[in-house]
PDB file of N, CA and C in Angstrom:
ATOM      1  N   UNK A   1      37.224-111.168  -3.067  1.00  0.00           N
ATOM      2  CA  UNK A   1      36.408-110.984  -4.240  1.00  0.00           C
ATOM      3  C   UNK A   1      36.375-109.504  -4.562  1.00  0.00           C
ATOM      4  N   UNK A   2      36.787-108.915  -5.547  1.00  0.00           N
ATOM      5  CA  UNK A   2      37.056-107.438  -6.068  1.00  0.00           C
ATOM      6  C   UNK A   2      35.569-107.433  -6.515  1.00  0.00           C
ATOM      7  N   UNK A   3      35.246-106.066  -6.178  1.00  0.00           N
ATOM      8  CA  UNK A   3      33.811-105.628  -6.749  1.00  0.00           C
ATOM      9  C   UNK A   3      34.170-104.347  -8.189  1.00  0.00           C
ATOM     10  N   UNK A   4      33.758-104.655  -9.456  1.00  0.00           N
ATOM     11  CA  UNK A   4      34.368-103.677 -10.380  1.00  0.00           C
ATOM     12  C   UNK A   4      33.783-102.451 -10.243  1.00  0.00           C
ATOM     13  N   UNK A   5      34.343-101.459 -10.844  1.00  0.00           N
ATOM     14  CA  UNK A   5      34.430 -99.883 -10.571  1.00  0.00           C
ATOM     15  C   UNK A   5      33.146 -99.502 -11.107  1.00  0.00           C
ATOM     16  N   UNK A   6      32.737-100.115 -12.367  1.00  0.00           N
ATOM     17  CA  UNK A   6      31.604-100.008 -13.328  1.00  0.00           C
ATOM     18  C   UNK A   6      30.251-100.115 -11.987  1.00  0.00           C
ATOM     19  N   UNK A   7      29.849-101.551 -11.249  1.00  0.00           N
ATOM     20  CA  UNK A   7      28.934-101.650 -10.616  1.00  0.00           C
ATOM     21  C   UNK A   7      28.959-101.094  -9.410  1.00  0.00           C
ATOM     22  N   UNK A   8      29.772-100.163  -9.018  1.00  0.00           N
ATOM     23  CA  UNK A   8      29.676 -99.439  -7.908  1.00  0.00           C
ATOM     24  C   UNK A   8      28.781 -98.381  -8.390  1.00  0.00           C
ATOM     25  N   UNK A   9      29.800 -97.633  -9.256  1.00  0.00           N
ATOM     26  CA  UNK A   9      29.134 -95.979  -9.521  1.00  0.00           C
ATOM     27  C   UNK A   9      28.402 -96.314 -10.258  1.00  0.00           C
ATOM     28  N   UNK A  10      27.406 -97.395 -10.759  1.00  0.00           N
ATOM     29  CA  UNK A  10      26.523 -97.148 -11.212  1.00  0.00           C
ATOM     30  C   UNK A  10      25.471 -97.013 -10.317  1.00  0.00           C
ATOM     31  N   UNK A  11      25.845 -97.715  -8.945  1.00  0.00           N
ATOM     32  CA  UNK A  11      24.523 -98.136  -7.865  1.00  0.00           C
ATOM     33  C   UNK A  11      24.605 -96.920  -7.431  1.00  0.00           C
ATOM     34  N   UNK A  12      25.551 -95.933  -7.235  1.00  0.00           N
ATOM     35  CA  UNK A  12      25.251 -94.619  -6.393  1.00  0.00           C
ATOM     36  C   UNK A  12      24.584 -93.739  -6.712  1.00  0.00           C
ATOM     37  N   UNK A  13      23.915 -93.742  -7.773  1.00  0.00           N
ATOM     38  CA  UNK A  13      23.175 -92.511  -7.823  1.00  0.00           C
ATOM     39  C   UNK A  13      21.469 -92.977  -8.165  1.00  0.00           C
ATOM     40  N   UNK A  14      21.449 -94.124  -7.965  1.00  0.00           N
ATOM     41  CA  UNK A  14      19.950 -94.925  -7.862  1.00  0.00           C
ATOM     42  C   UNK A  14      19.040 -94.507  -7.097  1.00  0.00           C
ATOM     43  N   UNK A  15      19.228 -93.531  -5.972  1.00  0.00           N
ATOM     44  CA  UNK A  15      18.126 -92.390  -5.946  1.00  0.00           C
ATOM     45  C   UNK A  15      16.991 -91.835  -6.795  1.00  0.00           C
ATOM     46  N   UNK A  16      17.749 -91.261  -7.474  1.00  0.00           N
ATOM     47  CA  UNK A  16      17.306 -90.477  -8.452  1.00  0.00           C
ATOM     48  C   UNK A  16      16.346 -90.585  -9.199  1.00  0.00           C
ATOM     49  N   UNK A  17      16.013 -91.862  -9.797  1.00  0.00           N
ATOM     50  CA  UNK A  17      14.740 -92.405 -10.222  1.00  0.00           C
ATOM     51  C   UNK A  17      13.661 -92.948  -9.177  1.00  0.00           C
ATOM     52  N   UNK A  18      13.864 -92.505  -7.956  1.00  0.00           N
ATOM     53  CA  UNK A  18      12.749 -92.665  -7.014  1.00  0.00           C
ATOM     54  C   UNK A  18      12.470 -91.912  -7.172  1.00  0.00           C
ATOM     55  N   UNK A  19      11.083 -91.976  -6.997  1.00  0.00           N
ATOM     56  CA  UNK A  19       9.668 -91.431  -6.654  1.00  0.00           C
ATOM     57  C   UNK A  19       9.753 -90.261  -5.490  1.00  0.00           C
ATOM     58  N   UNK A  20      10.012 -91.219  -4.718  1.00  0.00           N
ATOM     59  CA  UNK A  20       9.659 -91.083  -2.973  1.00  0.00           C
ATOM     60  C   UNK A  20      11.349 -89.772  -2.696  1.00  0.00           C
ATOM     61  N   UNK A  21      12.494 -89.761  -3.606  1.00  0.00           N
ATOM     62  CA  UNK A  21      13.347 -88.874  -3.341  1.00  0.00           C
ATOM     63  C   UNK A  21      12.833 -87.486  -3.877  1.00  0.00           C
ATOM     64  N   UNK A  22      12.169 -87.586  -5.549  1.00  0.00           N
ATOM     65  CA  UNK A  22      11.781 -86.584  -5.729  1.00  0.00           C
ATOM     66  C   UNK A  22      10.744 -85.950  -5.260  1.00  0.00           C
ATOM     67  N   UNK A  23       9.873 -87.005  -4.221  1.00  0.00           N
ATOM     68  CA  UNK A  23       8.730 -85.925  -3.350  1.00  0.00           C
ATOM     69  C   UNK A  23       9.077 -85.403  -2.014  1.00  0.00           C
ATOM     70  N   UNK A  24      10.204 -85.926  -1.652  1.00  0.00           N
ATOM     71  CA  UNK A  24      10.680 -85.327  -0.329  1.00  0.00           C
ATOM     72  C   UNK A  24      12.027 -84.725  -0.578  1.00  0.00           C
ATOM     73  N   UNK A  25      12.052 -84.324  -1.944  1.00  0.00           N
ATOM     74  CA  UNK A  25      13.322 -83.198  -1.861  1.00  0.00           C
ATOM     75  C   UNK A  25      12.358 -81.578  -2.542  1.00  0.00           C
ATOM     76  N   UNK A  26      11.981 -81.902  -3.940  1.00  0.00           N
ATOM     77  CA  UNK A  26      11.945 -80.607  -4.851  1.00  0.00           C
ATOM     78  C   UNK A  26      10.063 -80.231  -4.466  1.00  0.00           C
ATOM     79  N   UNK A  27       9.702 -81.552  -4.650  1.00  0.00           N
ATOM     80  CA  UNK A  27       8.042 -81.031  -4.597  1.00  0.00           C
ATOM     81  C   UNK A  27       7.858 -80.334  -3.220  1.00  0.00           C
ATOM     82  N   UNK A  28       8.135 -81.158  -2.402  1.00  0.00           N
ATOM     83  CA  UNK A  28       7.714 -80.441  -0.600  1.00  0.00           C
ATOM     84  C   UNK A  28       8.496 -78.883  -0.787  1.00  0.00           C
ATOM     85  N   UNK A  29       9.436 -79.159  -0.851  1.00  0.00           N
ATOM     86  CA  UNK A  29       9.776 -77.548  -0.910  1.00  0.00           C
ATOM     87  C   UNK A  29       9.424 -76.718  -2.124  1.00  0.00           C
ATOM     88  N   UNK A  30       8.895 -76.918  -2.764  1.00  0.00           N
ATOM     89  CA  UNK A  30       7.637 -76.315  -3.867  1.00  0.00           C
ATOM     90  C   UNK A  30       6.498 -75.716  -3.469  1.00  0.00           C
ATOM     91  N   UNK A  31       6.163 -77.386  -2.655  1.00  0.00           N
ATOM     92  CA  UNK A  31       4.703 -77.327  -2.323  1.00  0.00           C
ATOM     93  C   UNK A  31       4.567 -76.413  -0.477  1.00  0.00           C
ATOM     94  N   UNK A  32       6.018 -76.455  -0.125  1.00  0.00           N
ATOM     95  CA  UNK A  32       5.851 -75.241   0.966  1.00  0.00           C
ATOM     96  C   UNK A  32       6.139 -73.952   0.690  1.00  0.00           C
ATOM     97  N   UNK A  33       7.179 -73.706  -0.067  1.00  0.00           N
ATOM     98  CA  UNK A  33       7.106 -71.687  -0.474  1.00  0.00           C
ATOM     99  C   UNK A  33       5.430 -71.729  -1.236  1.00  0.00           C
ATOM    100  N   UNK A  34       4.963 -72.427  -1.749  1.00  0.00           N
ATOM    101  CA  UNK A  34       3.776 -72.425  -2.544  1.00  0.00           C
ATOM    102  C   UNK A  34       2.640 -72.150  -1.063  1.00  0.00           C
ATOM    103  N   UNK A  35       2.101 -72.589  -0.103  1.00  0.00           N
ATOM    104  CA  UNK A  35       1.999 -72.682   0.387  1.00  0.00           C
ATOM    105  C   UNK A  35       1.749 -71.629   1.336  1.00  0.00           C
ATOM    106  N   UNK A  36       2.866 -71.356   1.658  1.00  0.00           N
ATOM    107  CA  UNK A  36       3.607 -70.358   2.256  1.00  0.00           C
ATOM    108  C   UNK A  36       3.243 -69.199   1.929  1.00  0.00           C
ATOM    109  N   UNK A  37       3.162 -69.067   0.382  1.00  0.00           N
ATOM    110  CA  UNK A  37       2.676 -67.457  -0.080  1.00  0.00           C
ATOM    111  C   UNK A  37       1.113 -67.571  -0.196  1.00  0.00           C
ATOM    112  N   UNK A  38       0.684 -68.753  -0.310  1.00  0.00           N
ATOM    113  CA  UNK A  38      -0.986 -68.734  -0.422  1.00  0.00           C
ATOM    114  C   UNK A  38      -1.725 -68.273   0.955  1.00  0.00           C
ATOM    115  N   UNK A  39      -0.749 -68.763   2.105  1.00  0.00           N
ATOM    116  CA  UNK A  39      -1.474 -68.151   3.264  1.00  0.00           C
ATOM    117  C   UNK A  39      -1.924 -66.812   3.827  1.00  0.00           C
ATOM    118  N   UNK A  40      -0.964 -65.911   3.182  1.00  0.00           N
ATOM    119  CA  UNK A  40      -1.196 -64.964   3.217  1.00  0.00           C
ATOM    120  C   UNK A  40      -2.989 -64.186   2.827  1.00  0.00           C
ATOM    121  N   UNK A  41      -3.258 -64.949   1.524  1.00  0.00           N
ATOM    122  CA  UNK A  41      -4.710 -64.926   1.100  1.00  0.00           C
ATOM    123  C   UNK A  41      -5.778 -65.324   2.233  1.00  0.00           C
ATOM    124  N   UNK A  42      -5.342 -66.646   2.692  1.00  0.00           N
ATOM    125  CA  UNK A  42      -6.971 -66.890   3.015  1.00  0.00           C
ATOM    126  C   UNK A  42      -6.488 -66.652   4.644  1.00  0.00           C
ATOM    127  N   UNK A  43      -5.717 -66.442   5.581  1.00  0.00           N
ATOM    128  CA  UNK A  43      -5.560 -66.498   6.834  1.00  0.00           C
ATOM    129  C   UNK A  43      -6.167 -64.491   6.881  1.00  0.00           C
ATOM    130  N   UNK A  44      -6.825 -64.756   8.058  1.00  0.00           N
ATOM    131  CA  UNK A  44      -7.110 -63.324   8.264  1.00  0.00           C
ATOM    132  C   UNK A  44      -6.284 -62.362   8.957  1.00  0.00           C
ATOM    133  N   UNK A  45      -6.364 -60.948   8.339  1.00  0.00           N
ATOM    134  CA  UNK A  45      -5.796 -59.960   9.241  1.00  0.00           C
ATOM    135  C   UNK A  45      -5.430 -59.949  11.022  1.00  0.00           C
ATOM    136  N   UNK A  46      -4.759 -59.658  11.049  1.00  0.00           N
ATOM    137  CA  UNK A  46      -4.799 -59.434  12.936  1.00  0.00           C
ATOM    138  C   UNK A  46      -4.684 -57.982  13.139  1.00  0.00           C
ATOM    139  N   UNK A  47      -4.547 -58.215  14.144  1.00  0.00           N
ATOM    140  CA  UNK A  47      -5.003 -56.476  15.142  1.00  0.00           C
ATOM    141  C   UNK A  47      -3.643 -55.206  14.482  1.00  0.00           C
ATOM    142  N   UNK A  48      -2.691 -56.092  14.140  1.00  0.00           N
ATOM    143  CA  UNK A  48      -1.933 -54.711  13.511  1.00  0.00           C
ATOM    144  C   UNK A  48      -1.741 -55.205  12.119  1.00  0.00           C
ATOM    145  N   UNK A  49      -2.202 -56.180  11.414  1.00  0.00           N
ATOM    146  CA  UNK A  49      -2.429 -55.980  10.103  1.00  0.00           C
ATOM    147  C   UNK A  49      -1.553 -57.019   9.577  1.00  0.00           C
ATOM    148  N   UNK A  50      -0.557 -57.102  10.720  1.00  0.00           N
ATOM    149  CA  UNK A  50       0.613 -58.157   9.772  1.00  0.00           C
ATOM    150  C   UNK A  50       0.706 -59.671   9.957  1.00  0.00           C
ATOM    151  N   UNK A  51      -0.426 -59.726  10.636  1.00  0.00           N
ATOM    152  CA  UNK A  51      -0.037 -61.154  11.138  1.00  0.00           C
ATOM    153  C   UNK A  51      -0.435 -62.037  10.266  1.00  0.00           C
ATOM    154  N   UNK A  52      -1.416 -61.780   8.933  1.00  0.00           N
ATOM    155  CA  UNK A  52      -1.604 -62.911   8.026  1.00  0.00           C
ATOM    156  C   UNK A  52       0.208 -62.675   7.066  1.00  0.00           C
ATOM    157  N   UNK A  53       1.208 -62.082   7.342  1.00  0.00           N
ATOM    158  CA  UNK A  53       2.342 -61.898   6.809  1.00  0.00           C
ATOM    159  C   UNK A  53       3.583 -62.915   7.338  1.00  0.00           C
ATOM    160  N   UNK A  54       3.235 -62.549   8.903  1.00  0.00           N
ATOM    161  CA  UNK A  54       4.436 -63.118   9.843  1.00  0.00           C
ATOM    162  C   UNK A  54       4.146 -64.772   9.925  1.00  0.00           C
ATOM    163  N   UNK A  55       2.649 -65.170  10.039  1.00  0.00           N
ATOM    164  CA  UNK A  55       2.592 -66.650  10.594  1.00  0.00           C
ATOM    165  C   UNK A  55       3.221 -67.363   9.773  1.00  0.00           C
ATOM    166  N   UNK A  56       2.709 -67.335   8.326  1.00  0.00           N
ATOM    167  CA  UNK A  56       3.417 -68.041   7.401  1.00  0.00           C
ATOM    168  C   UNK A  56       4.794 -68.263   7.656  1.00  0.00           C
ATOM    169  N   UNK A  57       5.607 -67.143   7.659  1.00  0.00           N
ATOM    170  CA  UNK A  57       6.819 -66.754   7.922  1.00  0.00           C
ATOM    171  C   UNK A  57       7.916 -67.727   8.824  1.00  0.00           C
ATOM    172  N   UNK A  58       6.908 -67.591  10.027  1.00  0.00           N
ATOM    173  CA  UNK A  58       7.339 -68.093  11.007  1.00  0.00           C
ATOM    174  C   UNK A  58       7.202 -70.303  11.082  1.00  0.00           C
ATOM    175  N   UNK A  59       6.043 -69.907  10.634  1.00  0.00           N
ATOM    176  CA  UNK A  59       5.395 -71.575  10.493  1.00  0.00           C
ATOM    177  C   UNK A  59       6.213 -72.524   9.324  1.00  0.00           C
ATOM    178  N   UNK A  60       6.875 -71.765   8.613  1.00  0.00           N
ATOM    179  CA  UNK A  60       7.386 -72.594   7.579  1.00  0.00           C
ATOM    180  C   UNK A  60       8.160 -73.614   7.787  1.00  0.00           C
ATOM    181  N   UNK A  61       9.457 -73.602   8.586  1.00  0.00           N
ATOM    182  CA  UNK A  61      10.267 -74.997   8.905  1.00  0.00           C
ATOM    183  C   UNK A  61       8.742 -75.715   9.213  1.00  0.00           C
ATOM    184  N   UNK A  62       7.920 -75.796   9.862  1.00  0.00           N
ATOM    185  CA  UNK A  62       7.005 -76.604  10.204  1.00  0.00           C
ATOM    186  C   UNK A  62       6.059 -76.967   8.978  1.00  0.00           C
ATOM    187  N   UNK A  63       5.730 -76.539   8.135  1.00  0.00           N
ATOM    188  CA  UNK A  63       4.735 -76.832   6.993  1.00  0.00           C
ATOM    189  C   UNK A  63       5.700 -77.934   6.108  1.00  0.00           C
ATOM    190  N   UNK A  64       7.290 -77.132   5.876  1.00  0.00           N
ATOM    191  CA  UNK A  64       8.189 -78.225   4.999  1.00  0.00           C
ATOM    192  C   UNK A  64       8.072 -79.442   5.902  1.00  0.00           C
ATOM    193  N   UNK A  65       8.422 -79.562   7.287  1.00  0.00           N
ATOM    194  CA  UNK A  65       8.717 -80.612   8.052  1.00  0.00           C
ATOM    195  C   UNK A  65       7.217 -81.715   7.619  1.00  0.00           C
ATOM    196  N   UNK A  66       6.298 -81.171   7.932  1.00  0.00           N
ATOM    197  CA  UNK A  66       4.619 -82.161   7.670  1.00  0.00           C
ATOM    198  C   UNK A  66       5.049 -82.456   5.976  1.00  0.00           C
ATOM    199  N   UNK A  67       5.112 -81.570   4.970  1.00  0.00           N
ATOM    200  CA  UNK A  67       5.411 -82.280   4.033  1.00  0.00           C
ATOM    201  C   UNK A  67       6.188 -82.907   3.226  1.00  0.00           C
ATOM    202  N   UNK A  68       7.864 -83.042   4.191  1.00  0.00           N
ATOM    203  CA  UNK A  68       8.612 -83.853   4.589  1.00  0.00           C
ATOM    204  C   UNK A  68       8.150 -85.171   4.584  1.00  0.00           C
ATOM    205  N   UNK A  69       7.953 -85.607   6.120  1.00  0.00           N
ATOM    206  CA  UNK A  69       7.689 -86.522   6.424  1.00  0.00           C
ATOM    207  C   UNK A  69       6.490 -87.249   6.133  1.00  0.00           C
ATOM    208  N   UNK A  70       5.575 -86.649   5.398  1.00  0.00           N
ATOM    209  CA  UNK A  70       4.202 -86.953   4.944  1.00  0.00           C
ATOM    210  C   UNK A  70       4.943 -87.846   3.511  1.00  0.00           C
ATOM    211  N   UNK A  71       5.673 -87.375   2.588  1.00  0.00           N
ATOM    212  CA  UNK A  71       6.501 -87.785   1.537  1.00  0.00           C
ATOM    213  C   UNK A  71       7.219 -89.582   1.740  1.00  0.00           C
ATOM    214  N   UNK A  72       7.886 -89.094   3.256  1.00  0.00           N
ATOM    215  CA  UNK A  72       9.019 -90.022   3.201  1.00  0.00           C
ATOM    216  C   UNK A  72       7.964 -91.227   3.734  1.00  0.00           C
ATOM    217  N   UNK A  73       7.314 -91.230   4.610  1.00  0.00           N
ATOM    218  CA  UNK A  73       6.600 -92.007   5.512  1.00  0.00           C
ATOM    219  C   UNK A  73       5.182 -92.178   4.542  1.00  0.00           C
ATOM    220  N   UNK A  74       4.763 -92.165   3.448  1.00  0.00           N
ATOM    221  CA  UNK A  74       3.666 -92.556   2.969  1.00  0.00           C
ATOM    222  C   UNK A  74       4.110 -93.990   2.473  1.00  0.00           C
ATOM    223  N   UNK A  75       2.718 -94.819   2.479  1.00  0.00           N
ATOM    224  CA  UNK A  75       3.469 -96.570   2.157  1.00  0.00           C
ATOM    225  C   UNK A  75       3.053 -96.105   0.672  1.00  0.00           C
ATOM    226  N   UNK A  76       1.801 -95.769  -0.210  1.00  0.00           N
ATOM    227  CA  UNK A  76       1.374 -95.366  -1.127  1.00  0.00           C
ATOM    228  C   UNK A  76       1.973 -94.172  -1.935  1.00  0.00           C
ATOM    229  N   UNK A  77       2.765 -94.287  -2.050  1.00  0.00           N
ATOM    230  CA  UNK A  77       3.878 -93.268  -2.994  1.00  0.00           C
ATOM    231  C   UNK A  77       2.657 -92.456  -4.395  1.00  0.00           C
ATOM    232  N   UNK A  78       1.965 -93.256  -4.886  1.00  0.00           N
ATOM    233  CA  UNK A  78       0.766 -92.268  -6.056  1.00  0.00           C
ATOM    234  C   UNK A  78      -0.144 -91.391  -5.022  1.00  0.00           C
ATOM    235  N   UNK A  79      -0.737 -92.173  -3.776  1.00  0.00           N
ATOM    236  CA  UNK A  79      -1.467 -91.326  -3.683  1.00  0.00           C
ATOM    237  C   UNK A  79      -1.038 -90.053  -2.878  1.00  0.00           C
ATOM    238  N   UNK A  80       0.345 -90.161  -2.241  1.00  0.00           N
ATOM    239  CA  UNK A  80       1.355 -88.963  -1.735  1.00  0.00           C
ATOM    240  C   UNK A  80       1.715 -87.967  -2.991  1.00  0.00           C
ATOM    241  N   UNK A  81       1.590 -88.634  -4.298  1.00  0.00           N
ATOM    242  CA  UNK A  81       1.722 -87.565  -5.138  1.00  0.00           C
ATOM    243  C   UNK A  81       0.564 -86.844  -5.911  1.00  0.00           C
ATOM    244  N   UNK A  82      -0.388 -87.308  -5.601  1.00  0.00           N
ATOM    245  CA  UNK A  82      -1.723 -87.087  -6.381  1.00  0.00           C
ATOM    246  C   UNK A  82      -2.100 -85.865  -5.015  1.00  0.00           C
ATOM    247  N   UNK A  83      -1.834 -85.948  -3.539  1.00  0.00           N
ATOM    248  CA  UNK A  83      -2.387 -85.252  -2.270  1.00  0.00           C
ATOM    249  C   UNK A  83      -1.171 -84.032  -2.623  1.00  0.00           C
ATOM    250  N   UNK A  84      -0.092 -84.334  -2.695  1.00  0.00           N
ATOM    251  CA  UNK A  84       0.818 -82.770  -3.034  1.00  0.00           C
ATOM    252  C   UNK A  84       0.519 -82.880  -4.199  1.00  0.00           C
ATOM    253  N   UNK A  85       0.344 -82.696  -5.357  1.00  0.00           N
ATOM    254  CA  UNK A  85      -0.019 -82.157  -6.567  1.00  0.00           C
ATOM    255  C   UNK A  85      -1.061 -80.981  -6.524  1.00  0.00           C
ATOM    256  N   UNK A  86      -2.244 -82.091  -5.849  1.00  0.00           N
ATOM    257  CA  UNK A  86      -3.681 -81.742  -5.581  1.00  0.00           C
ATOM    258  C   UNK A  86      -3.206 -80.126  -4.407  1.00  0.00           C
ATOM    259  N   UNK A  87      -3.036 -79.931  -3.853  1.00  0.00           N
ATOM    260  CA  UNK A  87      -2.308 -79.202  -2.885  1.00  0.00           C
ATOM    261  C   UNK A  87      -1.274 -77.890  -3.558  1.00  0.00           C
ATOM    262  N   UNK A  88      -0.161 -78.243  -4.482  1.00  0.00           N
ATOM    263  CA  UNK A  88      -0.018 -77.091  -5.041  1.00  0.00           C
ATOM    264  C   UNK A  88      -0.474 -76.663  -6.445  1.00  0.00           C
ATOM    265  N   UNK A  89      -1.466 -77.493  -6.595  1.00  0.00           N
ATOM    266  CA  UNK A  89      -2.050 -76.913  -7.983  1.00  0.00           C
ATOM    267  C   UNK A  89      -3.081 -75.990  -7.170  1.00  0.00           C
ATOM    268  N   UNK A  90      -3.800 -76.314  -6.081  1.00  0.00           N
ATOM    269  CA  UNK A  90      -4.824 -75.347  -5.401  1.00  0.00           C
ATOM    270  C   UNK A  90      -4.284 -73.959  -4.890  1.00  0.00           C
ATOM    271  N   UNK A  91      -3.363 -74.443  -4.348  1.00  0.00           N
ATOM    272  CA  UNK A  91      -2.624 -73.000  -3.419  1.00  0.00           C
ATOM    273  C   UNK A  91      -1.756 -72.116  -5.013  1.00  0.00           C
ATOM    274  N   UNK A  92      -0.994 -72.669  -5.633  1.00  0.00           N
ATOM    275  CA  UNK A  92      -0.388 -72.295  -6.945  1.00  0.00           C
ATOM    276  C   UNK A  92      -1.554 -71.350  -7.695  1.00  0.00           C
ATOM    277  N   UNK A  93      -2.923 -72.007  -7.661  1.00  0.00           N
ATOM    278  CA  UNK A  93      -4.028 -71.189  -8.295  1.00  0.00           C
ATOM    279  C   UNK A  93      -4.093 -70.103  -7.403  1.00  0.00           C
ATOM    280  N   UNK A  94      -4.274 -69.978  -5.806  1.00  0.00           N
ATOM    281  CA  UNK A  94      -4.690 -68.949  -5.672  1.00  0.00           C
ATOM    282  C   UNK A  94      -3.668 -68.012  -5.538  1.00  0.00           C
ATOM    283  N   UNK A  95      -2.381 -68.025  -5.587  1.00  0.00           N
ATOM    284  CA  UNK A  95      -1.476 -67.016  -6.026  1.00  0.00           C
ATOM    285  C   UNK A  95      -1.408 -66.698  -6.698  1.00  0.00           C
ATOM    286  N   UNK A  96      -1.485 -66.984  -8.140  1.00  0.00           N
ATOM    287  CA  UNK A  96      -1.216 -66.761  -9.564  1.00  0.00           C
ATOM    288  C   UNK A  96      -2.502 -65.731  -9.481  1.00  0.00           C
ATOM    289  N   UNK A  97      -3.785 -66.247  -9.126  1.00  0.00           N
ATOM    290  CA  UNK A  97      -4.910 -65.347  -9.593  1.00  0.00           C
ATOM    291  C   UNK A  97      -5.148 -64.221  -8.722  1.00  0.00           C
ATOM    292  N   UNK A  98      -3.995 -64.164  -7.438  1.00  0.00           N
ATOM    293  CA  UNK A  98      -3.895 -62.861  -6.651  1.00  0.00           C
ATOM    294  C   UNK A  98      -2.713 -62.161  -7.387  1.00  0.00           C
ATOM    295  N   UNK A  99      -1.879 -62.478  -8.109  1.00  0.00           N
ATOM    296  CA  UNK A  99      -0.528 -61.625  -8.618  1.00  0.00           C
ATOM    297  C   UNK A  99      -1.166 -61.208  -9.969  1.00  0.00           C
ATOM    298  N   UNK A 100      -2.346 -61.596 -10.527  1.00  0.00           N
ATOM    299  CA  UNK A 100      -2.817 -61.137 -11.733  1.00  0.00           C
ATOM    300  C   UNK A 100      -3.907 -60.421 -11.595  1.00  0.00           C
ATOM    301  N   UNK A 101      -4.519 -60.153  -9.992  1.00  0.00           N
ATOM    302  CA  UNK A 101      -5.198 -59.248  -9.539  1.00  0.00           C
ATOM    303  C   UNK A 101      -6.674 -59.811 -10.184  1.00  0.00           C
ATOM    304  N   UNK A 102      -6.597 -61.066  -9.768  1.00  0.00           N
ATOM    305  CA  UNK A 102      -8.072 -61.485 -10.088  1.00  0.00           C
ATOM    306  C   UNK A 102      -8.599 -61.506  -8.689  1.00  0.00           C
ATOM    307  N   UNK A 103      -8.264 -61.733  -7.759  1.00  0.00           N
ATOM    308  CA  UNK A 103      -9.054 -62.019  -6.493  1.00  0.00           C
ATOM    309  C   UNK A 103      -8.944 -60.507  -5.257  1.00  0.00           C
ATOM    310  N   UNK A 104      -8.893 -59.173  -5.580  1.00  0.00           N
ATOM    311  CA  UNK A 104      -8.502 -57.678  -5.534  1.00  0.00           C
ATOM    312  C   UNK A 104      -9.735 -57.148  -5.806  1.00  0.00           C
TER     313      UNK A 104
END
């Protein structure tokens, strides 16, 4: 039984209109450089000054990884997007209003 050329390549790229691909590819890694630069704000100084700089730094494969798998592994796909939304619209605010020197 020949399978035609048409219903192949059409099934391969059926990703794409998931949900659940676009929260565990573009948002998590959004919502971790986002993240990532917000910590800097609220984590406190350390003893030589840099350590609200480095943790982030360092912690990041680990922040993408939680919101990775938080993405792929939610059974509730809205409310995984309503919790990262909710998440970089908060952290997104407090960068924006530290680069515009509201919180200085």
């Amino acid at each position: 039984m020949a399978v035609s050329h048409r219903k192949v390549t059409g099934n391969r790229f059926r990703y794409l209109y998931s949900l659940r691909f676009w929260l565990a590819t573009f948002v998590t890694l959004l919502l971790s450089v986002t993240l990532m630069a917000s910590m800097s704000l609220w984590l406190p100084p350390g003893a030589a000054g840099i350590n609200h700089l480095v943790i982030p730094l360092v912690i990041f494969p680990l922040i993408w990884a939680v919101c990775f798998f938080y993405a792929v592994l939610e059974t509730h796909l809205i409310r995984a997007l309503c919790v990262m939304l909710s998440l970089l619209l908060l952290n997104g605010g407090l960068v924006a209003a530290s680069v515009m020197g509201a919180l200085s």
